[in-house]
PDB file of N, CA and C in Angstrom:
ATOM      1  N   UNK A   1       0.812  -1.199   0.000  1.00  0.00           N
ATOM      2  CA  UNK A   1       0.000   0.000   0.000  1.00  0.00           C
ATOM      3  C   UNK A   1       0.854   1.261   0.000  1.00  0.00           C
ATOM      4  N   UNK A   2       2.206   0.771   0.410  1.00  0.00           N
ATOM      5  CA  UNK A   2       2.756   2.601   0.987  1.00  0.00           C
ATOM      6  C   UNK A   2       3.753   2.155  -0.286  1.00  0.00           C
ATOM      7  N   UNK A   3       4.293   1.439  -1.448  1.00  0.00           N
ATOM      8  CA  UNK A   3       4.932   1.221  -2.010  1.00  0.00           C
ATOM      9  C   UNK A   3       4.920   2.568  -2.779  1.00  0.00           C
ATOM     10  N   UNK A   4       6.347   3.187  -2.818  1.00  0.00           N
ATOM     11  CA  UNK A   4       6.524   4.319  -4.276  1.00  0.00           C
ATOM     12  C   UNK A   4       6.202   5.519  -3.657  1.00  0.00           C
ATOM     13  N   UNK A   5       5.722   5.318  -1.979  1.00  0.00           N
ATOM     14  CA  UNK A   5       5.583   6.524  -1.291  1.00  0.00           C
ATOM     15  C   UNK A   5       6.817   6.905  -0.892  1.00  0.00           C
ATOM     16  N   UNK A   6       6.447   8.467  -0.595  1.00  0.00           N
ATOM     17  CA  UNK A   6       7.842   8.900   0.096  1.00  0.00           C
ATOM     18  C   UNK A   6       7.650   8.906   1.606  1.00  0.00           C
ATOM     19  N   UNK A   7       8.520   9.081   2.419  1.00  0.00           N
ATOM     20  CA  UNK A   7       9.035   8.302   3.722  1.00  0.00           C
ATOM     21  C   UNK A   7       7.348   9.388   4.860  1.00  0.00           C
ATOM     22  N   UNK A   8       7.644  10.353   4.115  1.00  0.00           N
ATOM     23  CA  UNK A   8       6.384  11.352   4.963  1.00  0.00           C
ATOM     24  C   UNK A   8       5.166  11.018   4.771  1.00  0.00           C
ATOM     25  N   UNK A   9       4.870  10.521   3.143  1.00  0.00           N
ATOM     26  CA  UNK A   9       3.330   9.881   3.314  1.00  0.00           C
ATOM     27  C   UNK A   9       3.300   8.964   3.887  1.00  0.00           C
ATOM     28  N   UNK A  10       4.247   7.781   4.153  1.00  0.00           N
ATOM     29  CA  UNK A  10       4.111   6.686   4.671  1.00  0.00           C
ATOM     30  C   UNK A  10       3.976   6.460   6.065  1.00  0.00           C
ATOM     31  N   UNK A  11       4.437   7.474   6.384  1.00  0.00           N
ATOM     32  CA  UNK A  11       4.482   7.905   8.046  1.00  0.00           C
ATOM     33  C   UNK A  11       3.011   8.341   8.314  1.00  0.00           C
ATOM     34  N   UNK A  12       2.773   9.367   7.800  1.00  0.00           N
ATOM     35  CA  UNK A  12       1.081   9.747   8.167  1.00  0.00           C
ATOM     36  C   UNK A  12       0.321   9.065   7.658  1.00  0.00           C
ATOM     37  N   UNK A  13       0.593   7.943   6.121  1.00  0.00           N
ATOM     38  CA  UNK A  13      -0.474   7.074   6.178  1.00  0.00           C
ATOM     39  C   UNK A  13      -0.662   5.912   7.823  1.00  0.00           C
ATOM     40  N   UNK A  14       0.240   5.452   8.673  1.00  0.00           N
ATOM     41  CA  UNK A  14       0.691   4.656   9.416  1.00  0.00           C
ATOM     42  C   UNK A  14      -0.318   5.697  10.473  1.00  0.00           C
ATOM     43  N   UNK A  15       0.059   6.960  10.695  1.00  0.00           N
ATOM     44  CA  UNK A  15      -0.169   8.011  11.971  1.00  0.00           C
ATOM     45  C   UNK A  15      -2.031   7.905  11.626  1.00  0.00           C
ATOM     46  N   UNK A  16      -2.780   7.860  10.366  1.00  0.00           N
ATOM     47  CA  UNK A  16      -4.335   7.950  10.237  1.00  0.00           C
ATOM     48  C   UNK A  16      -4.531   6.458  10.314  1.00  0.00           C
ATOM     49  N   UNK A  17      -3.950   5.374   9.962  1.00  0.00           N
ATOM     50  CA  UNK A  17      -3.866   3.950  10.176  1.00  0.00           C
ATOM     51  C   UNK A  17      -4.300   3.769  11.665  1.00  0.00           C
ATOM     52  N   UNK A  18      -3.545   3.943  12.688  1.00  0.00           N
ATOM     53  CA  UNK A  18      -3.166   4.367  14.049  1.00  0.00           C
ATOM     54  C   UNK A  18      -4.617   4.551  14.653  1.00  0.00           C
ATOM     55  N   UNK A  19      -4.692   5.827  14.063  1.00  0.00           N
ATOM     56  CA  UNK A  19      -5.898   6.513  14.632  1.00  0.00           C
ATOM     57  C   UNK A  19      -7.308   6.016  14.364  1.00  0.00           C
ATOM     58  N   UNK A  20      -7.412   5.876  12.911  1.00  0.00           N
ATOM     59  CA  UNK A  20      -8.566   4.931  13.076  1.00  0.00           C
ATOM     60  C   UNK A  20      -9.184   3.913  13.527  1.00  0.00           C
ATOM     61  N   UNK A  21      -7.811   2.882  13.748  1.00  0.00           N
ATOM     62  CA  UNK A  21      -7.945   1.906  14.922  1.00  0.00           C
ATOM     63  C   UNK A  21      -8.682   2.319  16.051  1.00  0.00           C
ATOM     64  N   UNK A  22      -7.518   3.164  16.556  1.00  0.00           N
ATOM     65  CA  UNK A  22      -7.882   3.659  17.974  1.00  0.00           C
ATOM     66  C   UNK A  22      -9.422   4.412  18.222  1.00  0.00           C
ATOM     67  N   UNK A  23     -10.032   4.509  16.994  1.00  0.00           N
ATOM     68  CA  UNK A  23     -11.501   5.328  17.045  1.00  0.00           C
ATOM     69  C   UNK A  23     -12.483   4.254  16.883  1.00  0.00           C
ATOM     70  N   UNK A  24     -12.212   2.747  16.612  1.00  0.00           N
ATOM     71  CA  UNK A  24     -13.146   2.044  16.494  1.00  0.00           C
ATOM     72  C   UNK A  24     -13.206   0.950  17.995  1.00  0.00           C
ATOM     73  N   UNK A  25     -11.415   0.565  18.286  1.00  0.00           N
ATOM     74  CA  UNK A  25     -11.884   0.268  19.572  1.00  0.00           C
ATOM     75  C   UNK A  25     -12.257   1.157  20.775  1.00  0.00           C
ATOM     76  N   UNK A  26     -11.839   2.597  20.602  1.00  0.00           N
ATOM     77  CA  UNK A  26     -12.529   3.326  21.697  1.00  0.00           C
ATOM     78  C   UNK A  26     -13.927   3.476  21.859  1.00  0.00           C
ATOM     79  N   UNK A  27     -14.761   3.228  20.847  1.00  0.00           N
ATOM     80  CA  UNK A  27     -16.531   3.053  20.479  1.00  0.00           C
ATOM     81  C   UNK A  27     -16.634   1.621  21.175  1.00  0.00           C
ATOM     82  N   UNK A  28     -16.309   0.884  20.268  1.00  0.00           N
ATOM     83  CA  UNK A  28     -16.421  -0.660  21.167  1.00  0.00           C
ATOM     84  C   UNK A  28     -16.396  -0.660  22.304  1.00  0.00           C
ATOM     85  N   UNK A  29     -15.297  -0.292  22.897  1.00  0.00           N
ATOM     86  CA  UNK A  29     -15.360  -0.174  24.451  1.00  0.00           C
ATOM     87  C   UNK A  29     -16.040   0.241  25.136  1.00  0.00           C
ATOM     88  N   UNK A  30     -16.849   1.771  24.116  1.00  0.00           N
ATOM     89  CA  UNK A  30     -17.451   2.580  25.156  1.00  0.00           C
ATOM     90  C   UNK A  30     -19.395   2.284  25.011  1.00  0.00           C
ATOM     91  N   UNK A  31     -19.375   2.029  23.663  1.00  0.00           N
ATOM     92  CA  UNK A  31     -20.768   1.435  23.338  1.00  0.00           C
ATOM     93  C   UNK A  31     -21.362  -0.088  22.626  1.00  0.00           C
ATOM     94  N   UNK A  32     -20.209  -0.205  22.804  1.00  0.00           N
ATOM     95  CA  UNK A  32     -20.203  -2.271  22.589  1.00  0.00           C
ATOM     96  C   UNK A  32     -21.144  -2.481  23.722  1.00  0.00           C
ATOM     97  N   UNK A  33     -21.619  -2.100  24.418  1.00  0.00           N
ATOM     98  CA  UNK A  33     -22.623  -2.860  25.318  1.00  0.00           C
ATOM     99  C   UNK A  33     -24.120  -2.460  24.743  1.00  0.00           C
ATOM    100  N   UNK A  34     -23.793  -1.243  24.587  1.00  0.00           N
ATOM    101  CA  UNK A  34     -24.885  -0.191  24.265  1.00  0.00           C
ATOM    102  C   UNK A  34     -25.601  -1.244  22.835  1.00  0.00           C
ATOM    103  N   UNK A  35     -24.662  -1.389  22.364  1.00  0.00           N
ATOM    104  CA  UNK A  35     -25.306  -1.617  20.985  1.00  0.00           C
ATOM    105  C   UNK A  35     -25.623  -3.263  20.820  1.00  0.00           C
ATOM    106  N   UNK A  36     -25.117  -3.886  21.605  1.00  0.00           N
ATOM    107  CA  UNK A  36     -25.726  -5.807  21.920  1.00  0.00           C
ATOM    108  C   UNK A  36     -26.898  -5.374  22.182  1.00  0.00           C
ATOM    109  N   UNK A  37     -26.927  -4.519  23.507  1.00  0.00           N
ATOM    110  CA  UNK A  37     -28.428  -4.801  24.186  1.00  0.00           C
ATOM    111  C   UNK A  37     -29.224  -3.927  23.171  1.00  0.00           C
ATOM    112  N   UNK A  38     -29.215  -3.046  22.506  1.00  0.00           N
ATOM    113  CA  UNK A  38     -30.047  -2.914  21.143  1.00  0.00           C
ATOM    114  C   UNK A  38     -30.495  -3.365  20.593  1.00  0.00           C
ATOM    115  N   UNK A  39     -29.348  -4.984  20.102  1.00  0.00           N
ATOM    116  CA  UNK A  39     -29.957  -5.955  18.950  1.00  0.00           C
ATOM    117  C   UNK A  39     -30.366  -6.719  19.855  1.00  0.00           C
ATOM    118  N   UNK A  40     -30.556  -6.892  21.017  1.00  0.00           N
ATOM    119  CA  UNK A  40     -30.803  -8.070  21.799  1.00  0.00           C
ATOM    120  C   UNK A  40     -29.975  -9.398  21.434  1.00  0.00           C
ATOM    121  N   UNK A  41     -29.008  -8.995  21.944  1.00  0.00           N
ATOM    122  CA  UNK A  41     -27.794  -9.642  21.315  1.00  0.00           C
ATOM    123  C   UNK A  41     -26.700 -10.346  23.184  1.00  0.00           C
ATOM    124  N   UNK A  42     -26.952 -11.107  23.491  1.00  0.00           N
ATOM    125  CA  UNK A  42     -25.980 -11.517  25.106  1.00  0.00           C
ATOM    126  C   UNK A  42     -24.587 -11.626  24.803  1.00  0.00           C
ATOM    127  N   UNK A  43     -23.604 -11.477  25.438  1.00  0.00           N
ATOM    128  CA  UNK A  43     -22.645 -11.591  25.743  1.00  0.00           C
ATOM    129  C   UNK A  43     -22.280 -13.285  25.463  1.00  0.00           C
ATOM    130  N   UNK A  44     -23.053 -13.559  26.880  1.00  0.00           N
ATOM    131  CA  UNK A  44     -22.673 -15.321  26.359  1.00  0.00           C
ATOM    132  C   UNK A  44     -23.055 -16.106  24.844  1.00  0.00           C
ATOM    133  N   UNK A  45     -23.821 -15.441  24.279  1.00  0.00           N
ATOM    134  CA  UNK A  45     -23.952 -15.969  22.834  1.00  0.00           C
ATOM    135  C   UNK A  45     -22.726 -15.648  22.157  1.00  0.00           C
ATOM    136  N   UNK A  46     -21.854 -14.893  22.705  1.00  0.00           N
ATOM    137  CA  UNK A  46     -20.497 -14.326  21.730  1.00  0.00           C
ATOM    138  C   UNK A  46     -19.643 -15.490  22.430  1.00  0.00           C
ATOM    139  N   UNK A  47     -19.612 -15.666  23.547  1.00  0.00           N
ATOM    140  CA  UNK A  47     -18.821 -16.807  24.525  1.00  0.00           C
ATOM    141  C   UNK A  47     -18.905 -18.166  23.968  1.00  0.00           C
ATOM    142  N   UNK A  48     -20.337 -18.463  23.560  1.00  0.00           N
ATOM    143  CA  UNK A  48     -20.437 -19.460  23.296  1.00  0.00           C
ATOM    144  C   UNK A  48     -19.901 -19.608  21.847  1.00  0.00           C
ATOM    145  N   UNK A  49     -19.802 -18.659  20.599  1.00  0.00           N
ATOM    146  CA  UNK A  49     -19.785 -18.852  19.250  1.00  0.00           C
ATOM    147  C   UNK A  49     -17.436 -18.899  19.713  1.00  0.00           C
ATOM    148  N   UNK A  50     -17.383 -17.541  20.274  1.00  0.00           N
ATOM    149  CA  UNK A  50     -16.265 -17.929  20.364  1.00  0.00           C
ATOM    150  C   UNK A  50     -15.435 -19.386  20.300  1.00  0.00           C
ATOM    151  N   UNK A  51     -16.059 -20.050  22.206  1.00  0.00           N
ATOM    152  CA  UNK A  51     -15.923 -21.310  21.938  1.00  0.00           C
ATOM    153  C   UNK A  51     -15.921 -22.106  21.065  1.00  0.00           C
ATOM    154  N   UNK A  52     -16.713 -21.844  20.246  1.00  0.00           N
ATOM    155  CA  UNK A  52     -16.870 -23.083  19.011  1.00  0.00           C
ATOM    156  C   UNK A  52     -16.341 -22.384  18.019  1.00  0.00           C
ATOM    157  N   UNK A  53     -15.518 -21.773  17.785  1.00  0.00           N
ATOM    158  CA  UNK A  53     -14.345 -21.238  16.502  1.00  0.00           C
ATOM    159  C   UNK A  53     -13.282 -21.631  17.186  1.00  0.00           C
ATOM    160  N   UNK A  54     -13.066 -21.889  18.494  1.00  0.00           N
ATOM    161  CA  UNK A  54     -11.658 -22.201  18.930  1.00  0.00           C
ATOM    162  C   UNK A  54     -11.717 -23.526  18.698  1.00  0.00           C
ATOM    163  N   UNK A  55     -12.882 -24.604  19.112  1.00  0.00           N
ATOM    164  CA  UNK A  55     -12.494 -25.978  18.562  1.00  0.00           C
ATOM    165  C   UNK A  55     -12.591 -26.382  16.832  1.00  0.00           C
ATOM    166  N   UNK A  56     -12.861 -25.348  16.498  1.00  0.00           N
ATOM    167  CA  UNK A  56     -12.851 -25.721  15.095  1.00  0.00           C
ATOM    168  C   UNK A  56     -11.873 -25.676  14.728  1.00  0.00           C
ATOM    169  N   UNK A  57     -10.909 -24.527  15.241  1.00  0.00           N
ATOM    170  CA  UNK A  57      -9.334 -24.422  14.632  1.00  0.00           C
ATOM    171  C   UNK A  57      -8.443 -25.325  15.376  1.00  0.00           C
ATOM    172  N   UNK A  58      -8.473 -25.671  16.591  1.00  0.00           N
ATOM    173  CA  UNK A  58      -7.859 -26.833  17.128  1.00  0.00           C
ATOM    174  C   UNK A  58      -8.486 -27.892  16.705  1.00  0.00           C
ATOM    175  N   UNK A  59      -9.867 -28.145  15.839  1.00  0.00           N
ATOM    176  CA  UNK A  59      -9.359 -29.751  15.006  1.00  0.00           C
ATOM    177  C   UNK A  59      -8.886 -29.805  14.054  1.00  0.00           C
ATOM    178  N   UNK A  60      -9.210 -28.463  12.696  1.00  0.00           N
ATOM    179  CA  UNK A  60      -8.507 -28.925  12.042  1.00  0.00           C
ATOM    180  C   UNK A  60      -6.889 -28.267  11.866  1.00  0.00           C
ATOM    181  N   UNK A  61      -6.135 -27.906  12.899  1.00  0.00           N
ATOM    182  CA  UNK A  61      -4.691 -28.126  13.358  1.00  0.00           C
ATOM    183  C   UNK A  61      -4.545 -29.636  14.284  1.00  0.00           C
ATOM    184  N   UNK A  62      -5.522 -30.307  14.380  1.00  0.00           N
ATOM    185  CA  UNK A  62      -4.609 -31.484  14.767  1.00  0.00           C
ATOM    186  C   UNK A  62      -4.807 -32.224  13.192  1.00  0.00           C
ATOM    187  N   UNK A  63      -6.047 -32.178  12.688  1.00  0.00           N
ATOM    188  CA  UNK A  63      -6.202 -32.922  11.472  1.00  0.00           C
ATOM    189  C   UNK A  63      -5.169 -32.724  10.583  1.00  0.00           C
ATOM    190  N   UNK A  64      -4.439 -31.605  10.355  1.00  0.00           N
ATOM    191  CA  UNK A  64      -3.337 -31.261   9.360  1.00  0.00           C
ATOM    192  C   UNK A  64      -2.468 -31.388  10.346  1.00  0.00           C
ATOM    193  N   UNK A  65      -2.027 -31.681  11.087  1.00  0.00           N
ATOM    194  CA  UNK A  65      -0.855 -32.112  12.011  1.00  0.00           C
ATOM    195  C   UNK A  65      -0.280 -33.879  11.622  1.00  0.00           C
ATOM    196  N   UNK A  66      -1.534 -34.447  12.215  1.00  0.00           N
ATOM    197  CA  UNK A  66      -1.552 -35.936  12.048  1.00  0.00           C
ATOM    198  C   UNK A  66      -1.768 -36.570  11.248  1.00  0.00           C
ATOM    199  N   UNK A  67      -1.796 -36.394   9.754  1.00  0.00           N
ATOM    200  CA  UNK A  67      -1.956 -36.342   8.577  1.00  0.00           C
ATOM    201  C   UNK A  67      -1.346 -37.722   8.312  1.00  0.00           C
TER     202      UNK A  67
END
C-alpha cells in the first residue's frame, strides 16, 4: 500500500492507520454494550460462538498435524 511513497506519506499514512484503529476500539469499548443490548444480542452468545471457533481451529490443526 505505501509502495513508491515517500518516507512522509508513509508515516502519516501509518499516523491515520493508528488513529482509526484507535476510534473504532474506543466506540467498542465505550458502546459495545450499548449496541448488543439494542440488537438483543448476550454476551454469552459471543462466549459461546467464540468457543466453538476455537475448537474448530484446534481440530482442524490437529487434522493437518496428524496427517
Amino acid at each position: 500500500m505505501t509502495a513508491g511513497k515517500t518516507l512522509a506519506q508513509q508515516r502519516r499514512i501509518a499516523l491515520m492507520t493508528g488513529v482509526g484503529v484507535f476510534a473504532v476500539l474506543a466506540v467498542s469499548l465505550l458502546l459495545g454494550s450499548l449496541i448488543l443490548q439494542f440488537f438483543g444480542i448476550g454476551v454469552e452468545s459471543h462466549l459461546i460462538e467464540l468457543h466453538r471457533i476455537g475448537s474448530l481451529i484446534a481440530e482442524r490443526s490437529i487434522n493437518i498435524c496428524c496427517r
